[in-house]
PDB file of N, CA and C in Angstrom:
ATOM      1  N   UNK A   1     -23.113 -23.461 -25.910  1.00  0.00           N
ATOM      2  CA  UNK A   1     -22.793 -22.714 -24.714  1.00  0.00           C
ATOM      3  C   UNK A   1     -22.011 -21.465 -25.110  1.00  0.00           C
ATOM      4  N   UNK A   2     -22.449 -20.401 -25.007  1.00  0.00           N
ATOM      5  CA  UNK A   2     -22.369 -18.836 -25.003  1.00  0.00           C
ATOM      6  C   UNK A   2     -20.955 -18.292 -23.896  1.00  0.00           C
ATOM      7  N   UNK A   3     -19.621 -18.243 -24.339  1.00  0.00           N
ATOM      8  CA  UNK A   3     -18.811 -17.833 -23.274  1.00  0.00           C
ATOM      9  C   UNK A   3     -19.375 -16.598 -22.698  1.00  0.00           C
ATOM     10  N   UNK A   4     -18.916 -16.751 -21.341  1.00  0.00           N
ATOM     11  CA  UNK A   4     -20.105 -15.187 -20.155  1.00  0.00           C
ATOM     12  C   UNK A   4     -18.872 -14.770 -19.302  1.00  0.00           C
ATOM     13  N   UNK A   5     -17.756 -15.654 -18.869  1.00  0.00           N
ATOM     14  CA  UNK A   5     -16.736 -15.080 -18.218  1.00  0.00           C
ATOM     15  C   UNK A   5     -15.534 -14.713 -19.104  1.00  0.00           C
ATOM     16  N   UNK A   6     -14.638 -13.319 -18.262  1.00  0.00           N
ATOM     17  CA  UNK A   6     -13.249 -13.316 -18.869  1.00  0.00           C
ATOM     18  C   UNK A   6     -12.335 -14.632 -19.236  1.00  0.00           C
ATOM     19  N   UNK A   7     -12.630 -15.214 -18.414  1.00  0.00           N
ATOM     20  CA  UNK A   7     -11.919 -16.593 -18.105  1.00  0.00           C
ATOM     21  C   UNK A   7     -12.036 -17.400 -19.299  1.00  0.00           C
ATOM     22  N   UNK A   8     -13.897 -17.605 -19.430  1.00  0.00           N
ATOM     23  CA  UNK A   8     -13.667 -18.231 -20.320  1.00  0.00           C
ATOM     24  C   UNK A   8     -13.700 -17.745 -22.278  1.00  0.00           C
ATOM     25  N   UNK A   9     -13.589 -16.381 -22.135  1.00  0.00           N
ATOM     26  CA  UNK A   9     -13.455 -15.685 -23.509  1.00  0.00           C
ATOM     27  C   UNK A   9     -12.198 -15.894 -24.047  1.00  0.00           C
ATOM     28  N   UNK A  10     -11.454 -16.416 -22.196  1.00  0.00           N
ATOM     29  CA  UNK A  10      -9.858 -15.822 -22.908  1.00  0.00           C
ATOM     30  C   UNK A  10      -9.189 -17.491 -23.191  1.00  0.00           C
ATOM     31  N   UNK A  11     -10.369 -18.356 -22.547  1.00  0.00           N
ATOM     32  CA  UNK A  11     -10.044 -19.974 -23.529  1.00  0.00           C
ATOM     33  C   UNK A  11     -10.604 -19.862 -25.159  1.00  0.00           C
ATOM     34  N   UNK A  12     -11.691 -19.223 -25.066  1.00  0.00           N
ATOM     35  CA  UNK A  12     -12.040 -19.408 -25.902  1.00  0.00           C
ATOM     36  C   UNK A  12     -11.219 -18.915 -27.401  1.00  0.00           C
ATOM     37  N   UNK A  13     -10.708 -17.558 -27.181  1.00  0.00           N
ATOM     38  CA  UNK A  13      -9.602 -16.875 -27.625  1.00  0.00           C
ATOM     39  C   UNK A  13      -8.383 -17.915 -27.960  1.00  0.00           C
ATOM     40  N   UNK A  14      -7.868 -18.438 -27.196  1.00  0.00           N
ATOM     41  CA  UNK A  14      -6.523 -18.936 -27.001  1.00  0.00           C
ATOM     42  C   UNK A  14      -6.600 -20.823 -27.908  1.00  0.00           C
ATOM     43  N   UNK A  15      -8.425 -20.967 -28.044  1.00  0.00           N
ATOM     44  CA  UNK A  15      -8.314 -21.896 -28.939  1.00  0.00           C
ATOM     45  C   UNK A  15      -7.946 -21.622 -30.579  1.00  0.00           C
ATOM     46  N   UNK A  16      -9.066 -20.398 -30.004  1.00  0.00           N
ATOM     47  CA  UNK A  16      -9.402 -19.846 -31.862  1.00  0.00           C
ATOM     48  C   UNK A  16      -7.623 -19.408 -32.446  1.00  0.00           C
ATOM     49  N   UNK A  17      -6.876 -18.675 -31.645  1.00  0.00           N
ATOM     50  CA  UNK A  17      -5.082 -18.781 -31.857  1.00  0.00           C
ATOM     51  C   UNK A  17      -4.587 -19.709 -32.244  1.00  0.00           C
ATOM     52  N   UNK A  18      -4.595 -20.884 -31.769  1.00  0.00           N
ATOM     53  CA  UNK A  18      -4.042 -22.147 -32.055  1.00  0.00           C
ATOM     54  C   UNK A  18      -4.224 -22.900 -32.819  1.00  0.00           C
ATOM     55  N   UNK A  19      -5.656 -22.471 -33.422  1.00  0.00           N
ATOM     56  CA  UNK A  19      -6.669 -22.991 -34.893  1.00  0.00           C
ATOM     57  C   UNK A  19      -6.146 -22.110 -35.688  1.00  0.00           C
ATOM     58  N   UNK A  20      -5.700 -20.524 -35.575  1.00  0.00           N
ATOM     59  CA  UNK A  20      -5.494 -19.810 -37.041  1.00  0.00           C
ATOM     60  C   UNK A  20      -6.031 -18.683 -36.615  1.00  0.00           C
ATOM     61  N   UNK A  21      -7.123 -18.493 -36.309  1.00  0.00           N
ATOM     62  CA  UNK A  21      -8.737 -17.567 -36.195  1.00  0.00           C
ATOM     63  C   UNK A  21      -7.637 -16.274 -35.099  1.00  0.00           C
ATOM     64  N   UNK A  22      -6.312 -15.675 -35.837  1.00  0.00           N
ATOM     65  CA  UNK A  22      -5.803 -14.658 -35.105  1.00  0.00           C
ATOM     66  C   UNK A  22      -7.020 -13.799 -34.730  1.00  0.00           C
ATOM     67  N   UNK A  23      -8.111 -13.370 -36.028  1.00  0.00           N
ATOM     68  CA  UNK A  23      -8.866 -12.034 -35.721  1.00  0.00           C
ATOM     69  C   UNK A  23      -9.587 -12.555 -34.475  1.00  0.00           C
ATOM     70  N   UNK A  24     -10.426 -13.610 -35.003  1.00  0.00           N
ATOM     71  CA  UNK A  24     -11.407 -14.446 -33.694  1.00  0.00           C
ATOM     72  C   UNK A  24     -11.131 -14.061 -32.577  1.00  0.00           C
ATOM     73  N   UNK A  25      -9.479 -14.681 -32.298  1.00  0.00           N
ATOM     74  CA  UNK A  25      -8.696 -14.960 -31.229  1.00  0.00           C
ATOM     75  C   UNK A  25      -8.990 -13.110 -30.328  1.00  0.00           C
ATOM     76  N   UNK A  26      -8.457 -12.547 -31.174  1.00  0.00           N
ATOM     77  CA  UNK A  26      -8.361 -10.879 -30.772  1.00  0.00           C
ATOM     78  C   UNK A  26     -10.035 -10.262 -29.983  1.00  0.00           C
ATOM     79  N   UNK A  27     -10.837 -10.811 -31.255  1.00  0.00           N
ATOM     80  CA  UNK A  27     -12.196 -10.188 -30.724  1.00  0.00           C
ATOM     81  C   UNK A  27     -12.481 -11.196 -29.315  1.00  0.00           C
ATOM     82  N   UNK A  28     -11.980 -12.617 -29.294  1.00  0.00           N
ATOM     83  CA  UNK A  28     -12.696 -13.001 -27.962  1.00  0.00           C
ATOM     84  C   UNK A  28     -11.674 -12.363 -26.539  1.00  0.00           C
ATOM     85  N   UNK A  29     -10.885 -11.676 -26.968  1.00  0.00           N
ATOM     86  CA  UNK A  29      -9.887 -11.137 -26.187  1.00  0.00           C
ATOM     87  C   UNK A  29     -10.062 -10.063 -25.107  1.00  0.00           C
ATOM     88  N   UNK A  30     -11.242  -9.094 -26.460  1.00  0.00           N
ATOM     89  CA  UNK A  30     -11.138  -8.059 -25.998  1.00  0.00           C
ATOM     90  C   UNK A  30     -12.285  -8.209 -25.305  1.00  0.00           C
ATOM     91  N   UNK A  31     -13.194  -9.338 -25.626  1.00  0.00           N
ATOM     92  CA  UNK A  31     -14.778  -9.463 -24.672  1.00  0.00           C
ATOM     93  C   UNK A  31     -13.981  -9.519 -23.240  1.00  0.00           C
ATOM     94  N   UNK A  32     -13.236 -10.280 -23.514  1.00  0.00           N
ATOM     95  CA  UNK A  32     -12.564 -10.461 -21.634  1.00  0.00           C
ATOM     96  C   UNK A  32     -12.631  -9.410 -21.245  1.00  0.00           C
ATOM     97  N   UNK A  33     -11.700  -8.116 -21.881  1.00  0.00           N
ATOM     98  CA  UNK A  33     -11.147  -7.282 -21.389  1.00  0.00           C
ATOM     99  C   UNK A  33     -12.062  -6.108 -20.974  1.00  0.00           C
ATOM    100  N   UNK A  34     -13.702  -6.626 -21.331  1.00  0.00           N
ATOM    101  CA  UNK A  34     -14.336  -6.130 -21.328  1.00  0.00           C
ATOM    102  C   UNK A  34     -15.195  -6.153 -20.094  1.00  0.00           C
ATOM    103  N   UNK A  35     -15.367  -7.524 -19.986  1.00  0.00           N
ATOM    104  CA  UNK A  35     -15.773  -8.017 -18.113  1.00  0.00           C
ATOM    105  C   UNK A  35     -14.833  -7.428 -17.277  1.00  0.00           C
ATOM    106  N   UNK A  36     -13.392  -7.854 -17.968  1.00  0.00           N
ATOM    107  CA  UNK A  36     -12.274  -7.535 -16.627  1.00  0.00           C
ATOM    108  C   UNK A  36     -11.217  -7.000 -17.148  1.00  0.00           C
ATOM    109  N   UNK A  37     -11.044  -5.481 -17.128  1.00  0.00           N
ATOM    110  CA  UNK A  37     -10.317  -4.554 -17.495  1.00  0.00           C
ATOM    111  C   UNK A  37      -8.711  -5.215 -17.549  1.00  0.00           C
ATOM    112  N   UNK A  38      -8.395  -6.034 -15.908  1.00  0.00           N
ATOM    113  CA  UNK A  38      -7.205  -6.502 -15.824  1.00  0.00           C
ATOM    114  C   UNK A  38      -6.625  -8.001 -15.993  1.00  0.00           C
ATOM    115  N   UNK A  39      -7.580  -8.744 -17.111  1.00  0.00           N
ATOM    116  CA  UNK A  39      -7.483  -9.672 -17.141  1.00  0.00           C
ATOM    117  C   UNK A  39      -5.896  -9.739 -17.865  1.00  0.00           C
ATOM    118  N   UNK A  40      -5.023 -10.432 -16.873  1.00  0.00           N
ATOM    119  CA  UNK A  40      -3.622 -10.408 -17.638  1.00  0.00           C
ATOM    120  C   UNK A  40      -3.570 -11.347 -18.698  1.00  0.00           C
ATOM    121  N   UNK A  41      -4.250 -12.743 -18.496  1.00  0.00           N
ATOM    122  CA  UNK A  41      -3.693 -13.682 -19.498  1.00  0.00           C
ATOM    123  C   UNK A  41      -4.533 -13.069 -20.805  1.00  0.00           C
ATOM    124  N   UNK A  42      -5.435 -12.459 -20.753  1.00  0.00           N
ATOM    125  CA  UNK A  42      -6.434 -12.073 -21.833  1.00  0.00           C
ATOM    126  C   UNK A  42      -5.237 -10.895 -22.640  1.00  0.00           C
ATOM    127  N   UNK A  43      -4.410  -9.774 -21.925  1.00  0.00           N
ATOM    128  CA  UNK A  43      -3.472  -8.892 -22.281  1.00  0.00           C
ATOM    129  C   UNK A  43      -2.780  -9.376 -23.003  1.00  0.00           C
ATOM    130  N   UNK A  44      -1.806 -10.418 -22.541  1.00  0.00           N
ATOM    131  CA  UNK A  44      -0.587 -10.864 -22.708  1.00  0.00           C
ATOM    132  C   UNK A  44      -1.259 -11.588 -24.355  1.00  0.00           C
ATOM    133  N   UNK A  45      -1.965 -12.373 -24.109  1.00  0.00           N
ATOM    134  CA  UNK A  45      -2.499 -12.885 -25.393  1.00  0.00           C
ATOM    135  C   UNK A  45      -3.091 -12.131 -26.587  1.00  0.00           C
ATOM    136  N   UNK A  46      -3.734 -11.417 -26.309  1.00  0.00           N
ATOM    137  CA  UNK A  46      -3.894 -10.139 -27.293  1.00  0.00           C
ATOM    138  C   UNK A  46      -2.577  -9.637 -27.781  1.00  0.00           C
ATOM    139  N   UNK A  47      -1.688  -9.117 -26.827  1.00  0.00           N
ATOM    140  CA  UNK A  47      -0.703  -8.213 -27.495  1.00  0.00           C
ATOM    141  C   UNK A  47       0.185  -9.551 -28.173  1.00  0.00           C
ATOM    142  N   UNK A  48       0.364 -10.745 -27.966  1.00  0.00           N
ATOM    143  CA  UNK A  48       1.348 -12.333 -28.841  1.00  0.00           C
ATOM    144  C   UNK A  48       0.394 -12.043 -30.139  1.00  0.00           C
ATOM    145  N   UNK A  49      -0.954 -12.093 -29.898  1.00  0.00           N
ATOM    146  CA  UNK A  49      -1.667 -12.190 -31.712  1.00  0.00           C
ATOM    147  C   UNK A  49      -1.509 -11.100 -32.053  1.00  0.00           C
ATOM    148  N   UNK A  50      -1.277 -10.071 -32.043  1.00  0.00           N
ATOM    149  CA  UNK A  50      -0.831  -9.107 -32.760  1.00  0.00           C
ATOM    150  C   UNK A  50       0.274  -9.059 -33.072  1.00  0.00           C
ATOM    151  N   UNK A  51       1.339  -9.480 -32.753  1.00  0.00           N
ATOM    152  CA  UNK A  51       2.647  -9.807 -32.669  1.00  0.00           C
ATOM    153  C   UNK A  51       2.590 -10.512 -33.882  1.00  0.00           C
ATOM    154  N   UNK A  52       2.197 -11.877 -33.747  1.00  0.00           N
ATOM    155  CA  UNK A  52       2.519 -12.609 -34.600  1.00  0.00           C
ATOM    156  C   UNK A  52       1.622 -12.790 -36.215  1.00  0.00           C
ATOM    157  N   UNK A  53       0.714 -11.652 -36.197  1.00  0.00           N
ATOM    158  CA  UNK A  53       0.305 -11.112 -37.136  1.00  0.00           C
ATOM    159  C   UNK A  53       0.926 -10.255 -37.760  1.00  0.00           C
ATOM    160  N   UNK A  54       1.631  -9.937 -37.224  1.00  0.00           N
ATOM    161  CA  UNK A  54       2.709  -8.456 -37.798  1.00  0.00           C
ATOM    162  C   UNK A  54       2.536  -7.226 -37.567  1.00  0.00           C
ATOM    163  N   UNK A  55       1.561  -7.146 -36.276  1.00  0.00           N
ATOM    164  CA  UNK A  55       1.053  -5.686 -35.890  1.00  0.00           C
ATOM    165  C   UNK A  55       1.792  -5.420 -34.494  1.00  0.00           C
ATOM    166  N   UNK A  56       3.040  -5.094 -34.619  1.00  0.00           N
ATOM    167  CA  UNK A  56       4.180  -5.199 -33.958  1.00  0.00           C
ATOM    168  C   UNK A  56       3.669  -3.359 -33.132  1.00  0.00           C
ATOM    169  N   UNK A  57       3.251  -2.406 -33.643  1.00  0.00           N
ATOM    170  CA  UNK A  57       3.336  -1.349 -32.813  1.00  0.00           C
ATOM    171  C   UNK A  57       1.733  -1.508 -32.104  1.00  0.00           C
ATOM    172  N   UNK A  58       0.794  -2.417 -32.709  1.00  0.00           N
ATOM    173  CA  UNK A  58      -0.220  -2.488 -31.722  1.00  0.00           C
ATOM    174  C   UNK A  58      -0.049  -3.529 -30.369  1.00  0.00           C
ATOM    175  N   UNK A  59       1.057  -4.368 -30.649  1.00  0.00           N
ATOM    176  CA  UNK A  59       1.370  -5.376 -29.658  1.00  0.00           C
ATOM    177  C   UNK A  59       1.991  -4.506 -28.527  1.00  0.00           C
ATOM    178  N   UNK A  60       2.626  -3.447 -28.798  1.00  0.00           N
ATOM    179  CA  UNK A  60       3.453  -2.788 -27.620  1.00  0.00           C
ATOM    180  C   UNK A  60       2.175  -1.689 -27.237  1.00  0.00           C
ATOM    181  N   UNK A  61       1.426  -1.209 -27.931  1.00  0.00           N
ATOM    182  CA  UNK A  61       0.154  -0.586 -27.691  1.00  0.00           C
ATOM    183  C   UNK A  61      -0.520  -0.964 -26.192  1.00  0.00           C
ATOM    184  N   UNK A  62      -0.746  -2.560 -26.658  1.00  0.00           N
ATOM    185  CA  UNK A  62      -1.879  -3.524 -25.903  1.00  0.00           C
ATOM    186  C   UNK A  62      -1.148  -3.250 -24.563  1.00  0.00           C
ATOM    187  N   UNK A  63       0.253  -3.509 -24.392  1.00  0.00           N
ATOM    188  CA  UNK A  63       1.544  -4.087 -23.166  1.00  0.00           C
ATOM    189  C   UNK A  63       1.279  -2.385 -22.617  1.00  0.00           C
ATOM    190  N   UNK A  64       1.734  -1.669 -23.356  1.00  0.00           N
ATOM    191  CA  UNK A  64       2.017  -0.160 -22.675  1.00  0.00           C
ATOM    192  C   UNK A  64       0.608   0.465 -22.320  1.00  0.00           C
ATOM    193  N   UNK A  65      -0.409   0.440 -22.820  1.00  0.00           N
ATOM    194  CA  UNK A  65      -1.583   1.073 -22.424  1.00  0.00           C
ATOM    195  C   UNK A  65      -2.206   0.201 -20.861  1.00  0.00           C
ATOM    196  N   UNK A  66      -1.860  -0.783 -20.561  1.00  0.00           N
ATOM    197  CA  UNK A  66      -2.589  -1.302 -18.967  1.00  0.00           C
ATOM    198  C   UNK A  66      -1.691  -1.644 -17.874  1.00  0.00           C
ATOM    199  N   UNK A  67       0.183  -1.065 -18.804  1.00  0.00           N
ATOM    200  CA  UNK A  67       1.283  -1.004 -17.348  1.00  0.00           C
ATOM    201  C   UNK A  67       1.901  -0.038 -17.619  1.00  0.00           C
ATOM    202  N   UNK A  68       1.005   1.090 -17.426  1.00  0.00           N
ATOM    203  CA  UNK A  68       2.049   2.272 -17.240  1.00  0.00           C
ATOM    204  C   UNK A  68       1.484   2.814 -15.711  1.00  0.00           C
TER     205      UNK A  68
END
């Protein structure tokens, strides 16, 4: 089964995080963000894996580019 919603890119994402798969995690992130520009939990989770990858000025990137 082929994820088709934000919803479920951004489970799918939030497994691949919890397994390791930071990059995974990121690319199924941005499919969300791709159905749904304002998907928050898809945001918030993108900008934590970057975070905790060590890409600390793309994490404030992700946060500042969809609440300003």
């Amino acid at each position: 089964m082929t994820a088709q919603t934000a919803d479920e890119f951004a489970s799918r994402g939030f497994a691949k995080s919890r397994m390791g798969n930071k990059t995974g995690a990121v690319d199924d992130y941005n499919q969300a963000l791709i159905i749904n520009p304002n998907h928050v939990r898809s945001l918030i989770n993108r900008a934590y894996n970057f975070y905790e990858s060590g890409e600390k000025e793309q994490a404030l990137t992700t946060l500042e580019k969809h609440w300003r």
